[in-house]
C-alpha atoms as a PDB file:
ATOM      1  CA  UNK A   1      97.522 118.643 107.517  1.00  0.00           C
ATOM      2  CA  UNK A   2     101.404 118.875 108.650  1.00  0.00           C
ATOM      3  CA  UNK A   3     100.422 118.194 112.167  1.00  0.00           C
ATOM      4  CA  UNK A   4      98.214 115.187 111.113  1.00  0.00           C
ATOM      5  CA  UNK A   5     101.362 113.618 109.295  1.00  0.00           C
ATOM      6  CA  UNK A   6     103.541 114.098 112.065  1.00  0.00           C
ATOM      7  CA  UNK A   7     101.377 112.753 114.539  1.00  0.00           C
ATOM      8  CA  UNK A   8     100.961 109.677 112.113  1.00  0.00           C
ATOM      9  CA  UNK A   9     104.782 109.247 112.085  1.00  0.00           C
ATOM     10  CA  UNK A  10     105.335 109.609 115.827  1.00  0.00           C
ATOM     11  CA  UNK A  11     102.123 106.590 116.174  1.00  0.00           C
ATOM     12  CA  UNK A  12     103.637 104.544 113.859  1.00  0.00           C
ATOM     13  CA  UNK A  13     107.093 105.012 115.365  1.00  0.00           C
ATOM     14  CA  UNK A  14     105.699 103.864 118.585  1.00  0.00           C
ATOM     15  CA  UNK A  15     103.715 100.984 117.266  1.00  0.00           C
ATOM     16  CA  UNK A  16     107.161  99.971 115.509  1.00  0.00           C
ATOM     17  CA  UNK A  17     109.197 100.044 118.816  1.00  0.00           C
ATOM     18  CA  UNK A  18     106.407  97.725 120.456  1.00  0.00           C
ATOM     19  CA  UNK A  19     106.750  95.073 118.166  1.00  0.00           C
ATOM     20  CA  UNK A  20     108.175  91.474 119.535  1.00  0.00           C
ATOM     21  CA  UNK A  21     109.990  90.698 116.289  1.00  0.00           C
ATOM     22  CA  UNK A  22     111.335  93.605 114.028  1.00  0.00           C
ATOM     23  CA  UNK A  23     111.730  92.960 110.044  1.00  0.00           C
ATOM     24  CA  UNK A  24     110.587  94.131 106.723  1.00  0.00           C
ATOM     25  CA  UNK A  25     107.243  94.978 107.935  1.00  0.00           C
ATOM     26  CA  UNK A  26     107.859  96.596 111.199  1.00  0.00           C
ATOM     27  CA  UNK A  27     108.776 100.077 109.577  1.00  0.00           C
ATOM     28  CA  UNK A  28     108.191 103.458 108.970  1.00  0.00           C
ATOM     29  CA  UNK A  29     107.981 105.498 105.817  1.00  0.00           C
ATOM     30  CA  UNK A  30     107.298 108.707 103.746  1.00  0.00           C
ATOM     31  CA  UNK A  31     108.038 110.614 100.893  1.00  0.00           C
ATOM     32  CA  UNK A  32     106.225 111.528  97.806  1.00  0.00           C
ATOM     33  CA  UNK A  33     103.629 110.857  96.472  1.00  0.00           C
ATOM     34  CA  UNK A  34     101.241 111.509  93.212  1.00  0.00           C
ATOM     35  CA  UNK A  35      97.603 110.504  92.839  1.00  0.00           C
ATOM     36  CA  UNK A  36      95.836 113.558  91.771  1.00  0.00           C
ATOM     37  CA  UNK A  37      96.914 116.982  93.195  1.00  0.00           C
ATOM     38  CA  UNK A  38      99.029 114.969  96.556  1.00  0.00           C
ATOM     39  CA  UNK A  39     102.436 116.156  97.371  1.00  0.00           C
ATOM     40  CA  UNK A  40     103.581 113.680 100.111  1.00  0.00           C
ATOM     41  CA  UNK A  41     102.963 110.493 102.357  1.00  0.00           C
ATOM     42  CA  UNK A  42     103.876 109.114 105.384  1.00  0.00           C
ATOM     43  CA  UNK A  43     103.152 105.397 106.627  1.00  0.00           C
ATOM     44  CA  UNK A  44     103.588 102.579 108.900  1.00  0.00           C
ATOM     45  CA  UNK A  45     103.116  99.306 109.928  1.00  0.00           C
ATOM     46  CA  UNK A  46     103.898  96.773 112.817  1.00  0.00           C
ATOM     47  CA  UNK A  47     104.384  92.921 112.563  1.00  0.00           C
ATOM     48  CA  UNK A  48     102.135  91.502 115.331  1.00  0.00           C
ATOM     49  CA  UNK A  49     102.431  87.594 115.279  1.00  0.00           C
ATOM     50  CA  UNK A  50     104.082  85.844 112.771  1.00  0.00           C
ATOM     51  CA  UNK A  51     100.694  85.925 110.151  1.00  0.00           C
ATOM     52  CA  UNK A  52      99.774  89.100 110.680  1.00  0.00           C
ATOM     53  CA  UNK A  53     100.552  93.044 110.099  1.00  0.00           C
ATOM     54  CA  UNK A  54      98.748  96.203 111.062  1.00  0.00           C
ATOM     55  CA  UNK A  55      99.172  99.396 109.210  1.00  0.00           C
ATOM     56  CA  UNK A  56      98.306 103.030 108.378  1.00  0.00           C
ATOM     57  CA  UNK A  57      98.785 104.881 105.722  1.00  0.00           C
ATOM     58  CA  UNK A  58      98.176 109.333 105.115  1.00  0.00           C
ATOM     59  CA  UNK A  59      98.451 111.004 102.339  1.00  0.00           C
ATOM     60  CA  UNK A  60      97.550 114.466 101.085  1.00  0.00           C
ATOM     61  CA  UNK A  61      95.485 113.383  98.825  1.00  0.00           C
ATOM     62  CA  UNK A  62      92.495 115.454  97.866  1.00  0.00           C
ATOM     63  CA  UNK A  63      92.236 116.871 101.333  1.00  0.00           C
ATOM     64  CA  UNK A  64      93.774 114.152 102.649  1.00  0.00           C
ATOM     65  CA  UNK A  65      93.483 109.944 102.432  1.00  0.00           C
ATOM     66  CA  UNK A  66      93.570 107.409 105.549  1.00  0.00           C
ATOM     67  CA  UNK A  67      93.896 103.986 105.238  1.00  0.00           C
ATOM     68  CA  UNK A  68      93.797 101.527 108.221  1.00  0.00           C
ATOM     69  CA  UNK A  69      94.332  97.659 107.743  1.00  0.00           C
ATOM     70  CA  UNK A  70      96.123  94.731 107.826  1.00  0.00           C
ATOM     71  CA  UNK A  71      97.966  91.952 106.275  1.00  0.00           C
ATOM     72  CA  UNK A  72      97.404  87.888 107.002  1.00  0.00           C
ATOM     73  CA  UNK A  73      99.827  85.784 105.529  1.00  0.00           C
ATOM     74  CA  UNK A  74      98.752  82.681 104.062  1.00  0.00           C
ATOM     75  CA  UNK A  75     100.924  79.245 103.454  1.00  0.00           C
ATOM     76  CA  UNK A  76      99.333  78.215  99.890  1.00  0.00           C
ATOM     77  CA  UNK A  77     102.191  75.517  99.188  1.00  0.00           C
ATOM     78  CA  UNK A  78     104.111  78.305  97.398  1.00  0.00           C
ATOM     79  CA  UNK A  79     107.803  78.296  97.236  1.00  0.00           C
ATOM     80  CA  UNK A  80     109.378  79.259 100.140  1.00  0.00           C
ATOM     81  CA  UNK A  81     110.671  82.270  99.186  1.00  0.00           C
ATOM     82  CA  UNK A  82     107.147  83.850  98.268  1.00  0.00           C
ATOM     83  CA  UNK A  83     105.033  85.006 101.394  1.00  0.00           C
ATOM     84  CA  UNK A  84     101.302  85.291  99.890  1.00  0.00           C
ATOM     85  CA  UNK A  85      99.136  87.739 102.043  1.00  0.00           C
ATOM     86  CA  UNK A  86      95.324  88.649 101.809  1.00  0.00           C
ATOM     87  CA  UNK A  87      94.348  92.270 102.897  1.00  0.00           C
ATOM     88  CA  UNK A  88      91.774  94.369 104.362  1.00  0.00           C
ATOM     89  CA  UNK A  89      90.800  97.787 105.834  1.00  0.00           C
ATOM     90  CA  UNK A  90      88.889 100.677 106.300  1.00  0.00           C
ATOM     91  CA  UNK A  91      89.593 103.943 103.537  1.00  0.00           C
ATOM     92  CA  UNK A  92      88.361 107.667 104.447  1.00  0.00           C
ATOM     93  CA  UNK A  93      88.805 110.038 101.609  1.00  0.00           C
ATOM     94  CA  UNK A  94      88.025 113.959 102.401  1.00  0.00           C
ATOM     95  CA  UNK A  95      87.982 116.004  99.624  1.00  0.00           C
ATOM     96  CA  UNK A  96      87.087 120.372  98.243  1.00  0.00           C
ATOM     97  CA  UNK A  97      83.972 120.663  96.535  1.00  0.00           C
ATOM     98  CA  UNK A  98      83.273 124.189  95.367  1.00  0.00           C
ATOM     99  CA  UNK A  99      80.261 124.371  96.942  1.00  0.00           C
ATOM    100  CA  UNK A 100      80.611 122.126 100.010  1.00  0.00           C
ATOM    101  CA  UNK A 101      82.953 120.114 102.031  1.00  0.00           C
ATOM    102  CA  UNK A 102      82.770 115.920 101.144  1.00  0.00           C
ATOM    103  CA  UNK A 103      84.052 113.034 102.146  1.00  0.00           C
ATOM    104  CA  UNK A 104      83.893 109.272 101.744  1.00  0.00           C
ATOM    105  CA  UNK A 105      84.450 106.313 103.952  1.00  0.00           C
ATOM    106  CA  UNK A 106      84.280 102.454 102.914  1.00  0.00           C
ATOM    107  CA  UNK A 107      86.364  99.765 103.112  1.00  0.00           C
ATOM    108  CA  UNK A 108      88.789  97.555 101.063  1.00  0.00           C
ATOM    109  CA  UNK A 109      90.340  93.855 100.092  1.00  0.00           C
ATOM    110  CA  UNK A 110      92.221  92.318  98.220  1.00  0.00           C
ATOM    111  CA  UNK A 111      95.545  89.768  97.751  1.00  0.00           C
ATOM    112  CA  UNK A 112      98.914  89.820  97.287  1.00  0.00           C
ATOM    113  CA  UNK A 113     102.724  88.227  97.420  1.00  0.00           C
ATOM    114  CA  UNK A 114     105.990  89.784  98.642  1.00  0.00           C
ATOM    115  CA  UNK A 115     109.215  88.201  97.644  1.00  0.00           C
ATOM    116  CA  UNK A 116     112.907  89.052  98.356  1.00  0.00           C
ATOM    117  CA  UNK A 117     115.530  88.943  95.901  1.00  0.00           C
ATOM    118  CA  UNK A 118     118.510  88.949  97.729  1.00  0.00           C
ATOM    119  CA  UNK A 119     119.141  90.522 101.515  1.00  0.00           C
ATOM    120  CA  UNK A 120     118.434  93.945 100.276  1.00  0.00           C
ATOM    121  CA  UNK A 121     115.951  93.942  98.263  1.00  0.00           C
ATOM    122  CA  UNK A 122     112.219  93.044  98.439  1.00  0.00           C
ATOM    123  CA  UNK A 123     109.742  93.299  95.954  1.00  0.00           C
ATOM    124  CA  UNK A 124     105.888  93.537  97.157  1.00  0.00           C
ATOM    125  CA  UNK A 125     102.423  93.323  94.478  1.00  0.00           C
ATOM    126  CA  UNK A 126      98.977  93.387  95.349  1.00  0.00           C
ATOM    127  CA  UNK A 127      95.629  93.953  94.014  1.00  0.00           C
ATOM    128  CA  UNK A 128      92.856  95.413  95.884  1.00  0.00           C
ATOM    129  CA  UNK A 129      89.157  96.871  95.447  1.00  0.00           C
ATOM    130  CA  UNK A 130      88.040  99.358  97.495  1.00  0.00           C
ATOM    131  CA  UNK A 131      84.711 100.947  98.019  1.00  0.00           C
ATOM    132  CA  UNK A 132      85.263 104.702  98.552  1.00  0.00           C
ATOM    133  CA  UNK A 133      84.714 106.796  94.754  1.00  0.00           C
ATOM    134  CA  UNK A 134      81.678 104.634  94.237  1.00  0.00           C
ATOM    135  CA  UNK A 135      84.895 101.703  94.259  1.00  0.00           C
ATOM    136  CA  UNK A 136      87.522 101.016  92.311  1.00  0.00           C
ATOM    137  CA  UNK A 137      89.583  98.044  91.188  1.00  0.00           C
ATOM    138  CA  UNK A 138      93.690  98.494  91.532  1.00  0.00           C
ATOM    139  CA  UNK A 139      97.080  96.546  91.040  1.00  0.00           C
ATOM    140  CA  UNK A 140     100.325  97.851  92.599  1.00  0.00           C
ATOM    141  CA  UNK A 141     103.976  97.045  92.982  1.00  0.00           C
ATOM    142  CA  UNK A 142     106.177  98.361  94.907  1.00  0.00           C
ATOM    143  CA  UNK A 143     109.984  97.641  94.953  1.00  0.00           C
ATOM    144  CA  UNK A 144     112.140  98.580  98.362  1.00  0.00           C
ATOM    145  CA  UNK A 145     116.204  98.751  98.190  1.00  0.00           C
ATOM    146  CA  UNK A 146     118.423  98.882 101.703  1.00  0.00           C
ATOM    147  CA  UNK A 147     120.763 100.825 100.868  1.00  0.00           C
ATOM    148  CA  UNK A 148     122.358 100.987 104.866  1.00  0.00           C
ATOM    149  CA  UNK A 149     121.347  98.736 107.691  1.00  0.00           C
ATOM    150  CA  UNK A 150     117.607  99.390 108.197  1.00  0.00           C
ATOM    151  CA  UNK A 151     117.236 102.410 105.396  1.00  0.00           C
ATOM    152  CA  UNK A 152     115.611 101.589 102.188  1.00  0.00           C
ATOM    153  CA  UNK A 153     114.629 103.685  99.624  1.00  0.00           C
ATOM    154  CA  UNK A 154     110.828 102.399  98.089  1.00  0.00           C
ATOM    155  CA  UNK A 155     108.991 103.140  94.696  1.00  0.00           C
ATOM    156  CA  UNK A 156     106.100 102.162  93.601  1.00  0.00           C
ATOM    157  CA  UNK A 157     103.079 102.011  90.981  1.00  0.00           C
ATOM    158  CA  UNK A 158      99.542 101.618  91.090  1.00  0.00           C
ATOM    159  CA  UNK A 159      97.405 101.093  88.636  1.00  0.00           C
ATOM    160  CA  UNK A 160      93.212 102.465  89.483  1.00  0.00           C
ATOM    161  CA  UNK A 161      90.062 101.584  87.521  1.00  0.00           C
ATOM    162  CA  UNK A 162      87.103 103.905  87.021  1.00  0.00           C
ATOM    163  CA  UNK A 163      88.789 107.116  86.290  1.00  0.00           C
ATOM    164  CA  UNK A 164      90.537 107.114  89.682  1.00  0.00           C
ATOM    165  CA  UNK A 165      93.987 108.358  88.949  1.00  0.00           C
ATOM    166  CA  UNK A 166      96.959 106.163  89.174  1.00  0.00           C
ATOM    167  CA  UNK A 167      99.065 106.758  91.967  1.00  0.00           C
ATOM    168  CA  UNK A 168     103.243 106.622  92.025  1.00  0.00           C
ATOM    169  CA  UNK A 169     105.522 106.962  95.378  1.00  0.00           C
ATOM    170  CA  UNK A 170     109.373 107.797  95.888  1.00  0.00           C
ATOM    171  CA  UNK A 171     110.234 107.646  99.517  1.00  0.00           C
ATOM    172  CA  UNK A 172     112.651 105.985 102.367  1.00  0.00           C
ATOM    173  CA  UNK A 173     111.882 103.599 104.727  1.00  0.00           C
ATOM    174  CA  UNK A 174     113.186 102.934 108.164  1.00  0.00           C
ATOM    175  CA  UNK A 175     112.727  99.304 109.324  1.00  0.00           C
ATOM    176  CA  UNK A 176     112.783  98.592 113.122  1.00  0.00           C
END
C-alpha cells in the first residue's frame, strides 16, 4: 500500500512538472484522511489547457480507493471571480471481506465552482454521484490556505448518501 502511494506521488509530481502553465490546479498533495477505517491520502492533478484538469486521487480506504478524472471548466456568465467546472471519472474501490477478497469499479459526475478569496486562499465545492457501493450521492468543500509561496495547507468535508461514511481531510499541498 506504501509503495502504491509513493509511486502515485512521484506520477503526479511528474505530470505536475509537464504542465505548460502552473497554478492552483497543477499540484500535489497528501495527508490525512477519514472515511471509514483510512489513515492517509495522497493526490494530484495537472492543468492541461486552459478548460481542463486531469487528476488522481489514493487513499487507504478500505483496502485502498482510486479515483481517475478530470475537471472542464465552463463560462456560465458567472462573475468573474467564480470558475464553474463539471466533473467526471472512473472510481475502483478494493475492500476485506471475511470470507473473500472484493472490489468495485464504476464511474462518477458531477458539478462544481472554485472561488478565491484573496491571493492565498481558495475555496473549492462540488457535488458528485458515483456508481461504486451500489452509488452514492455526495457534496464536498474543501478550503486551501498558502501559507509560503506554493505550500498550502487544505481541509475538507464531504458529505455521502446511502450509508457511505462521510469523509474529512487535513493535508498540505504543493502547487507547481
Amino acid at each position: 500500500m506504501k509503495k502504491s502511494i509513493i509511486a502515485l506521488a512521484a506520477a503526479a509530481g511528474m505530470m505536475a512538472t509537464t504542465a505548460a502553465q502552473a497554478d492552483d490546479f497543477t499540484y500535489v498533495s497528501g495527508g490525512i484522511y477519514d472515511w471509514g477505517n483510512s489513515d492517509v491520502y495522497v493526490e494530484g492533478s495537472t492543468r492541461v489547457n486552459p478548460n481542463l484538469v486531469l487528476g488522481a486521487e489514493l487513499t487507504d480506504a478500505a483496502d485502498f480507493t482510486l479515483r481517475v478524472g478530470g475537471m472542464y471548466f465552463v463560462d456560465f456568465g458567472q462573475q468573474q471571480d467564480v470558475d464553474t467546472f463539471l466533473q467526471a471519472g472512473v472510481s475502483h474501490i478494493d475492500y476485506p471481506s471475511n470470507s473473500f477478497d472484493s472490489s468495485d469499479t464504476g464511474v462518477f459526475a458531477g458539478a462544481g465552482f472554485t472561488t478565491k478569496f484573496d491571493e492565498f486562499s481558495r475555496f473549492i465545492v462540488d457535488a458528485r454521484y458515483d456508481t461504486v457501493l451500489d452509488g452514492f450521492f455526495s457534496v464536498g468543500a474543501r478550503f486551501r490556505y498558502e501559507f509560503l509561496q506554493n505550500l498550502s495547507g487544505d481541509v475538507g468535508y464531504r458529505v455521502n448518501t446511502s450509508g457511505v461514511d462521510n469523509e474529512v481531510r487535513v493535508g498540505l499541498t504543493y502547487n507547481f
